[in-house]
N, C-alpha and C. Protein backbone atom coordinates (compact mmCIF):
# COMPACT_ATOMS: atom_id res chain seq x y z
N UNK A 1 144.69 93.30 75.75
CA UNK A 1 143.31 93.04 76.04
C UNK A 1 143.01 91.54 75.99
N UNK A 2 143.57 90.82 74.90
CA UNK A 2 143.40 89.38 75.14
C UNK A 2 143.82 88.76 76.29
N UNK A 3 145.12 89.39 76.34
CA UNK A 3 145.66 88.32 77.70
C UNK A 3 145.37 88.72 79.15
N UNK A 4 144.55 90.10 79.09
CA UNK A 4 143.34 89.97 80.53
C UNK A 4 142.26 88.83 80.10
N UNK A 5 141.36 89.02 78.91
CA UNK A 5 140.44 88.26 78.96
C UNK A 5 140.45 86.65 79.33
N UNK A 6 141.85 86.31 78.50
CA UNK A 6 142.51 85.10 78.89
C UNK A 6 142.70 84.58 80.08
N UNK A 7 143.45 85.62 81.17
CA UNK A 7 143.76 85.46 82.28
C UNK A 7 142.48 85.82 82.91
N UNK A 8 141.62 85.76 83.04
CA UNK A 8 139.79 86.15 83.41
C UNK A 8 139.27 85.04 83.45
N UNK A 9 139.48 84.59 82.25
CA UNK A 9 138.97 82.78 81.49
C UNK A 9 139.67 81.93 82.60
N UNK A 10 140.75 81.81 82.69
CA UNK A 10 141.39 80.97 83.20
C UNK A 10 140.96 80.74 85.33
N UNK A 11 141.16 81.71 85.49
CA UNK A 11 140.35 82.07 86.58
C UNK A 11 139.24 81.83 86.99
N UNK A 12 138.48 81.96 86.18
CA UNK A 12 137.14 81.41 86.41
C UNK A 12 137.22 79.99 86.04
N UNK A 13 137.53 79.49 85.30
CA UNK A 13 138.06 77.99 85.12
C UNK A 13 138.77 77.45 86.66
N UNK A 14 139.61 77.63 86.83
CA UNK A 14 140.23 77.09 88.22
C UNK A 14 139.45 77.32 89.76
N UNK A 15 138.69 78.27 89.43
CA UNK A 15 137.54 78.52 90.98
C UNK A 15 136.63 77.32 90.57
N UNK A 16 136.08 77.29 89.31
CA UNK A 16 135.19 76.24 89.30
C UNK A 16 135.61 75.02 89.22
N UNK A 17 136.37 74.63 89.31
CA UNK A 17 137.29 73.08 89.40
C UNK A 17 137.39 72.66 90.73
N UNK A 18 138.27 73.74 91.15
CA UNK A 18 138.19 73.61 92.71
C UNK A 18 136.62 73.65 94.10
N UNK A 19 135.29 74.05 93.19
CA UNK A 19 134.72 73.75 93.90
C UNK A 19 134.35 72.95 93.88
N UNK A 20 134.10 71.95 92.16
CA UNK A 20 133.57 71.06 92.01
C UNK A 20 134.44 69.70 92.88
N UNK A 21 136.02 69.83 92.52
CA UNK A 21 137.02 69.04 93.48
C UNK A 21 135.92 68.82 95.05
N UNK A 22 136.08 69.95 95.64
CA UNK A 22 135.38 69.73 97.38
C UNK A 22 134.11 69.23 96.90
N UNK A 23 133.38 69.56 95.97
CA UNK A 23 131.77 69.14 96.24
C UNK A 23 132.04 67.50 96.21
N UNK A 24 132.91 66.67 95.25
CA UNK A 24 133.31 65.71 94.97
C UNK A 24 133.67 65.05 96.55
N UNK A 25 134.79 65.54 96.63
CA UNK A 25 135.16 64.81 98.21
C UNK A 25 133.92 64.85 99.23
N UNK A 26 133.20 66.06 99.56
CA UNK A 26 132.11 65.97 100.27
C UNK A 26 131.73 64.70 99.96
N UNK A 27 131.16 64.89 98.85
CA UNK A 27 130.06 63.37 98.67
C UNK A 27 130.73 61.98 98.52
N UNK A 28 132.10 61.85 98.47
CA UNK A 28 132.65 60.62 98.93
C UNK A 28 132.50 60.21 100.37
N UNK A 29 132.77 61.71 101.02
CA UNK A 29 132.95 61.20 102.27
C UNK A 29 131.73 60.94 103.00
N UNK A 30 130.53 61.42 102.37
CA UNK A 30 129.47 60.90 103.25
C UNK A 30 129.36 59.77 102.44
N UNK A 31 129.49 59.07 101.36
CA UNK A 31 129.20 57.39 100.89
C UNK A 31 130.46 56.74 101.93
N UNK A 32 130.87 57.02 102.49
CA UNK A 32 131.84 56.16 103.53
C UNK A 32 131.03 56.13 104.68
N UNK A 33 130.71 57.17 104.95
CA UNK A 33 130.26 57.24 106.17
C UNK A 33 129.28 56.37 106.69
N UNK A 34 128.30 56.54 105.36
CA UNK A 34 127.03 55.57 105.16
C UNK A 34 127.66 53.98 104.94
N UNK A 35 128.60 53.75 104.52
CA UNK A 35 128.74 52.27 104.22
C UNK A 35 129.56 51.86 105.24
N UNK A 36 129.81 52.80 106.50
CA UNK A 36 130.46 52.36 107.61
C UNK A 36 129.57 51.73 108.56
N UNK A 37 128.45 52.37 108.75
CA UNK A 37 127.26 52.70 109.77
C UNK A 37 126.57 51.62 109.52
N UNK A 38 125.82 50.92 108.17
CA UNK A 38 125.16 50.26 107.76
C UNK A 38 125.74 48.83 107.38
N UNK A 39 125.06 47.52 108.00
CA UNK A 39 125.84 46.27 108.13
C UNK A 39 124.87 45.66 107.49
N UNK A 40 125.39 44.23 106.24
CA UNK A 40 124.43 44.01 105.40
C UNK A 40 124.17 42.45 106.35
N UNK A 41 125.00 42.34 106.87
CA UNK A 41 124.62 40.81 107.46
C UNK A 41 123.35 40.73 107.67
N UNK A 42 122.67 39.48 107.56
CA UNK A 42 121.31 39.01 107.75
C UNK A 42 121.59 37.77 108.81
N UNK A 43 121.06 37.83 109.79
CA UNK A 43 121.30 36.80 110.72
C UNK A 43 120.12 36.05 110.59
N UNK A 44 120.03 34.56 110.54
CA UNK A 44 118.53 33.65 110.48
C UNK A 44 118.59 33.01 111.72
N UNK A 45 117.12 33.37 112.73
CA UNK A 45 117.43 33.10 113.70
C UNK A 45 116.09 31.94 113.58
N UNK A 46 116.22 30.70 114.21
CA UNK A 46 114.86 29.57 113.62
C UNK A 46 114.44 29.37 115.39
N UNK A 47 113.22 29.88 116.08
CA UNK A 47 113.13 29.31 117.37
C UNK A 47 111.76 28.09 117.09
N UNK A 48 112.08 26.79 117.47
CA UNK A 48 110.81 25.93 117.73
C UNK A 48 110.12 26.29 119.60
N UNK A 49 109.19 26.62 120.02
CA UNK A 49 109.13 26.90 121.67
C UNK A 49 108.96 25.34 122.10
N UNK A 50 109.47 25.20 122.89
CA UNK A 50 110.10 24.11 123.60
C UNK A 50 110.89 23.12 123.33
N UNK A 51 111.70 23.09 122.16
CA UNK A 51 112.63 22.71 121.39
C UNK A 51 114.01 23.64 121.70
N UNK A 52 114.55 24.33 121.51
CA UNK A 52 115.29 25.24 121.61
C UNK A 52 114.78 27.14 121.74
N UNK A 53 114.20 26.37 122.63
CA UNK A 53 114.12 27.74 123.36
C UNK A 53 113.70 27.59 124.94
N UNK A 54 113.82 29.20 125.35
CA UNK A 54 114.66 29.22 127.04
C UNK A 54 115.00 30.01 127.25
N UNK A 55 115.05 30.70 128.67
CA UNK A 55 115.69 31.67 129.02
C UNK A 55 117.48 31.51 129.00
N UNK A 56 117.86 30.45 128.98
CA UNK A 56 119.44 30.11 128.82
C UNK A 56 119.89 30.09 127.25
N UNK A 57 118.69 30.27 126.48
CA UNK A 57 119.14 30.45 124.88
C UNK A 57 119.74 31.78 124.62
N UNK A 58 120.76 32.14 124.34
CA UNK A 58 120.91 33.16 123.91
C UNK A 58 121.56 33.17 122.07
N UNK A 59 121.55 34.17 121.89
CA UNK A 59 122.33 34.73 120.09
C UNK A 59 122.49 36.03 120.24
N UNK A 60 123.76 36.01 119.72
CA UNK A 60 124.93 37.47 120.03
C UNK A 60 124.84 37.54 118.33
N UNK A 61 124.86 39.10 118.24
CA UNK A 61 124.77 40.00 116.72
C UNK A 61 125.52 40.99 116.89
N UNK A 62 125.95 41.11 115.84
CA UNK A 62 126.48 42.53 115.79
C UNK A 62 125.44 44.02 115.03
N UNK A 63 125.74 44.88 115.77
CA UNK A 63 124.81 46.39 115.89
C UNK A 63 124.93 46.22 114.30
N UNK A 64 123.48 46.41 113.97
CA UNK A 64 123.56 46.93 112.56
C UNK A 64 123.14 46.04 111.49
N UNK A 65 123.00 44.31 112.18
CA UNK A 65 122.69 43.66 111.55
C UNK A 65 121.30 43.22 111.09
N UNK A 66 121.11 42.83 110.19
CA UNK A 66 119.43 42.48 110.15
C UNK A 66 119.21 41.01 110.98
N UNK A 67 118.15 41.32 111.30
CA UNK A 67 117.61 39.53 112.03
C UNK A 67 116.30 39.14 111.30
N UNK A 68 116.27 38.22 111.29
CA UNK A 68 115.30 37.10 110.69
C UNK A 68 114.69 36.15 111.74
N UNK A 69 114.22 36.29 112.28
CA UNK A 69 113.42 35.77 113.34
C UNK A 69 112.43 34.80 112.73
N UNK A 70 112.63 33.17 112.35
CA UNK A 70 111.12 32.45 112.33
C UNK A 70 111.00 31.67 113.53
N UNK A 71 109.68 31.49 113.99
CA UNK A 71 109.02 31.00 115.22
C UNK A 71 108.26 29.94 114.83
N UNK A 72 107.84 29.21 115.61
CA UNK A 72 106.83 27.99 115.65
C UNK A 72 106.83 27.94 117.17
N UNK A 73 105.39 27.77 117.56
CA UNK A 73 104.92 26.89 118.69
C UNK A 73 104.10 25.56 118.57
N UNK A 74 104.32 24.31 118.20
CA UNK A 74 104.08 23.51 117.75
C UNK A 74 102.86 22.99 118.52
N UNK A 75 102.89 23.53 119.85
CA UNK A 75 101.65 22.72 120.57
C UNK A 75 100.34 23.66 121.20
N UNK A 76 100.83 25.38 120.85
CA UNK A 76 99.75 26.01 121.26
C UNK A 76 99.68 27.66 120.61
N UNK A 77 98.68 28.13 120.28
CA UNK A 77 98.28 29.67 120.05
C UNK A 77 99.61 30.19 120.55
N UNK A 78 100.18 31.09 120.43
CA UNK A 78 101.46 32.09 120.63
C UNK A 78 101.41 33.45 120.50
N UNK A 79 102.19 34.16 120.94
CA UNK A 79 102.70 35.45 119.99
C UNK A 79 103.79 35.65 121.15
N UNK A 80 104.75 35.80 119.73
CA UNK A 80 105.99 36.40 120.57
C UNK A 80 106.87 37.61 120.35
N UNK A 81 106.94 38.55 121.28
CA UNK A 81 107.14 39.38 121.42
C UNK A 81 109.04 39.76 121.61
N UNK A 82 109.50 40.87 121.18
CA UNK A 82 111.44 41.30 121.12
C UNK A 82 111.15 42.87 121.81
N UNK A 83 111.34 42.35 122.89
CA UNK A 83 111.15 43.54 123.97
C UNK A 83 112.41 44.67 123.52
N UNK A 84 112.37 45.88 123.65
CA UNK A 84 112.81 46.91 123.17
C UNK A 84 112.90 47.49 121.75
N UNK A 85 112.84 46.34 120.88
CA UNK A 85 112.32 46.93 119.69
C UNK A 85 110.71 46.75 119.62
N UNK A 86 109.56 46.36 120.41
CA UNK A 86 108.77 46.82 120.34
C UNK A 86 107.91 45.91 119.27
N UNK A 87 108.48 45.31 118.76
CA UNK A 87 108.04 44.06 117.76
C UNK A 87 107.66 42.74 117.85
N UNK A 88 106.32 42.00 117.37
CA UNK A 88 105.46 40.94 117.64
C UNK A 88 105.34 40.34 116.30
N UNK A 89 105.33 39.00 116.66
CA UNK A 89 104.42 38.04 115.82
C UNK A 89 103.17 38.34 114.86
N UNK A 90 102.70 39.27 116.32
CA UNK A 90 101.28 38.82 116.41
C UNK A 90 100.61 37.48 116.60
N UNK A 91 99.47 37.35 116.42
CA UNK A 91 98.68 35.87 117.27
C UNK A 91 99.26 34.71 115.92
N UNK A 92 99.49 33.93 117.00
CA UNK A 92 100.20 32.45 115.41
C UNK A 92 99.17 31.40 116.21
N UNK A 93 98.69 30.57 115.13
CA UNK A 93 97.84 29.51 115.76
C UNK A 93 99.03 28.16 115.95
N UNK A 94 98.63 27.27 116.57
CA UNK A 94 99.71 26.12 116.93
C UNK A 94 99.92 25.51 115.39
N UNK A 95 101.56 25.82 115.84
CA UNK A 95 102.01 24.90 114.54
C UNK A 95 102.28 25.83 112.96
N UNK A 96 102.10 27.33 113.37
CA UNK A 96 102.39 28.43 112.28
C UNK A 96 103.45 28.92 112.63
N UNK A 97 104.39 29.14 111.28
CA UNK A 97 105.79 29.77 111.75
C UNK A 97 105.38 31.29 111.31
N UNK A 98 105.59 32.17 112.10
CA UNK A 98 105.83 33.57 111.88
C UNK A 98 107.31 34.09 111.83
N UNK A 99 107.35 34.77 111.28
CA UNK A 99 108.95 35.57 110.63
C UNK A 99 108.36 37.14 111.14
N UNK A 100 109.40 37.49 111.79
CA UNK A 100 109.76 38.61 111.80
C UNK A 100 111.14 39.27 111.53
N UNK A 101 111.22 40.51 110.85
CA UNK A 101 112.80 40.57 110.13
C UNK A 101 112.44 42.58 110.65
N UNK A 102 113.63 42.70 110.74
CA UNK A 102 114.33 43.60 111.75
C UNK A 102 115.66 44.16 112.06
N UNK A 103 116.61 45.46 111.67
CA UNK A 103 117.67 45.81 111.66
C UNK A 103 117.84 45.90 113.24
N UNK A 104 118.76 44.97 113.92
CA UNK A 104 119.37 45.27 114.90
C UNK A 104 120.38 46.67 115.57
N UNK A 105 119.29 47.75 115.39
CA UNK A 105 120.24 49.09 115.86
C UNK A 105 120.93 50.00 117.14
N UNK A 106 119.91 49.14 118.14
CA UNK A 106 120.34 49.00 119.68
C UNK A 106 120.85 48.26 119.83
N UNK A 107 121.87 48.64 121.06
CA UNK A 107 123.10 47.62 121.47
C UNK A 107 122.45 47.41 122.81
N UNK A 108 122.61 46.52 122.90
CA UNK A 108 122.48 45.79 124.99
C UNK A 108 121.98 44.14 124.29
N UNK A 109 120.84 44.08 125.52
CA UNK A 109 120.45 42.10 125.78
C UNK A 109 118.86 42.96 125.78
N UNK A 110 118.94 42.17 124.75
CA UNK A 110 116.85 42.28 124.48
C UNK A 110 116.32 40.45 124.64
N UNK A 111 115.28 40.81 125.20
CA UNK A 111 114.60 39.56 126.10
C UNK A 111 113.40 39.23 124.73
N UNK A 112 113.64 38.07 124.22
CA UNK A 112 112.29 37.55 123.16
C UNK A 112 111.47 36.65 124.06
N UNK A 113 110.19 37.36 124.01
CA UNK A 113 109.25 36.27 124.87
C UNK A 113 107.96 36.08 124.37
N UNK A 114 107.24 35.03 125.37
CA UNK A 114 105.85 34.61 124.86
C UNK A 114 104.78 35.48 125.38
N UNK A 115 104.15 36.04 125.21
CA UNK A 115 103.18 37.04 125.45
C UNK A 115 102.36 35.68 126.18
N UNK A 116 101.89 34.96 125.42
CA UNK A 116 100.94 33.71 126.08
C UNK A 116 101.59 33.15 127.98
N UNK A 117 102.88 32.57 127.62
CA UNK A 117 103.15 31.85 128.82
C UNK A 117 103.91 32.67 129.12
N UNK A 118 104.44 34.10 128.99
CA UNK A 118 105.16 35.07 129.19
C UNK A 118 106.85 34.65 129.68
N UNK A 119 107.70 33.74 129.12
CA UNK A 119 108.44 33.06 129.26
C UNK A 119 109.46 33.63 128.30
N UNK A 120 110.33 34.04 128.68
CA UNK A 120 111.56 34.28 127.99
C UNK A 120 111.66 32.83 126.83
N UNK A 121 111.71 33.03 125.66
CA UNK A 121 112.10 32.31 124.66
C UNK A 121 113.97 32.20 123.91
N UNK A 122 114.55 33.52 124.44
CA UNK A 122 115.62 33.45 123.71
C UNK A 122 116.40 35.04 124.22
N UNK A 123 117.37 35.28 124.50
CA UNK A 123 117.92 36.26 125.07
C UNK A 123 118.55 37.03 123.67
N UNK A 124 118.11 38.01 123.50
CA UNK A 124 119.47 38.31 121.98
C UNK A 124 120.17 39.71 122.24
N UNK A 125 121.74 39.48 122.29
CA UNK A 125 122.57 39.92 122.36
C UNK A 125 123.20 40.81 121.30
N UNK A 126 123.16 42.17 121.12
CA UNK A 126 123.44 42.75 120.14
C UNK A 126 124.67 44.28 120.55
N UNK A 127 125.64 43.78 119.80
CA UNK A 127 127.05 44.56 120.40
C UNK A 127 127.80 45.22 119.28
């Protein structure tokens, strides 16, 4: 009678090991998954408008990265706009730097422009 109960014990001991084993790997494998997908880089991107910026400006990122976008228009009212993500300034008076910060999660060529003189400011490239 002991050495059923024993062998009962033991049994139930080894089912529960082994599930806890898989529950374990499960949840490793999604912390990989997640730390594959997710990129900590912070890119600082500084545009002055008419200083370095242009439709021939471009900056290449990699998918996943954060951007840091500060702006200045030194000589007039602004807002500048990052076409496909959908994201603005909003109104900057001449000579205010606005920051905008933003995980780069679409891949292609997104066009940053001036809502005011509607002028491509900076091409950004994200791959």
């Amino acid at each position: 009678m002991k050495r059923i109960i024993a062998g009962c014990c033991a049994v139930v001991f080894l089912i529960g090991c082994g599930s806890s084993a898989s529950e374990v790997e499960s949840e490793s494998s999604t912390s990989e998954s997640t730390a594959a997908v997710s990129n900590t880089e912070i890119v600082e991107i500084s545009l002055t408008i008419g200083e370095n910026s242009g439709p021939n400006e471009q900056q290449q990122i990699a998918l996943g990265s954060t951007v840091r976008l500060s702006v200045v228009n030194p000589n007039a009212s602004d807002e500048i706009h990052v076409h496909g993500y959908d994201i603005s300034t909003g109104d900057m008076a001449a000579g205010e730097t606005s920051v905008i910060e933003f995980v780069a999660d679409e891949a292609g060529t997104f066009d940053i422009e001036s809502h005011i003189s509607e002028e491509v400011v900076l091409l950004l490239i994200v791959e």
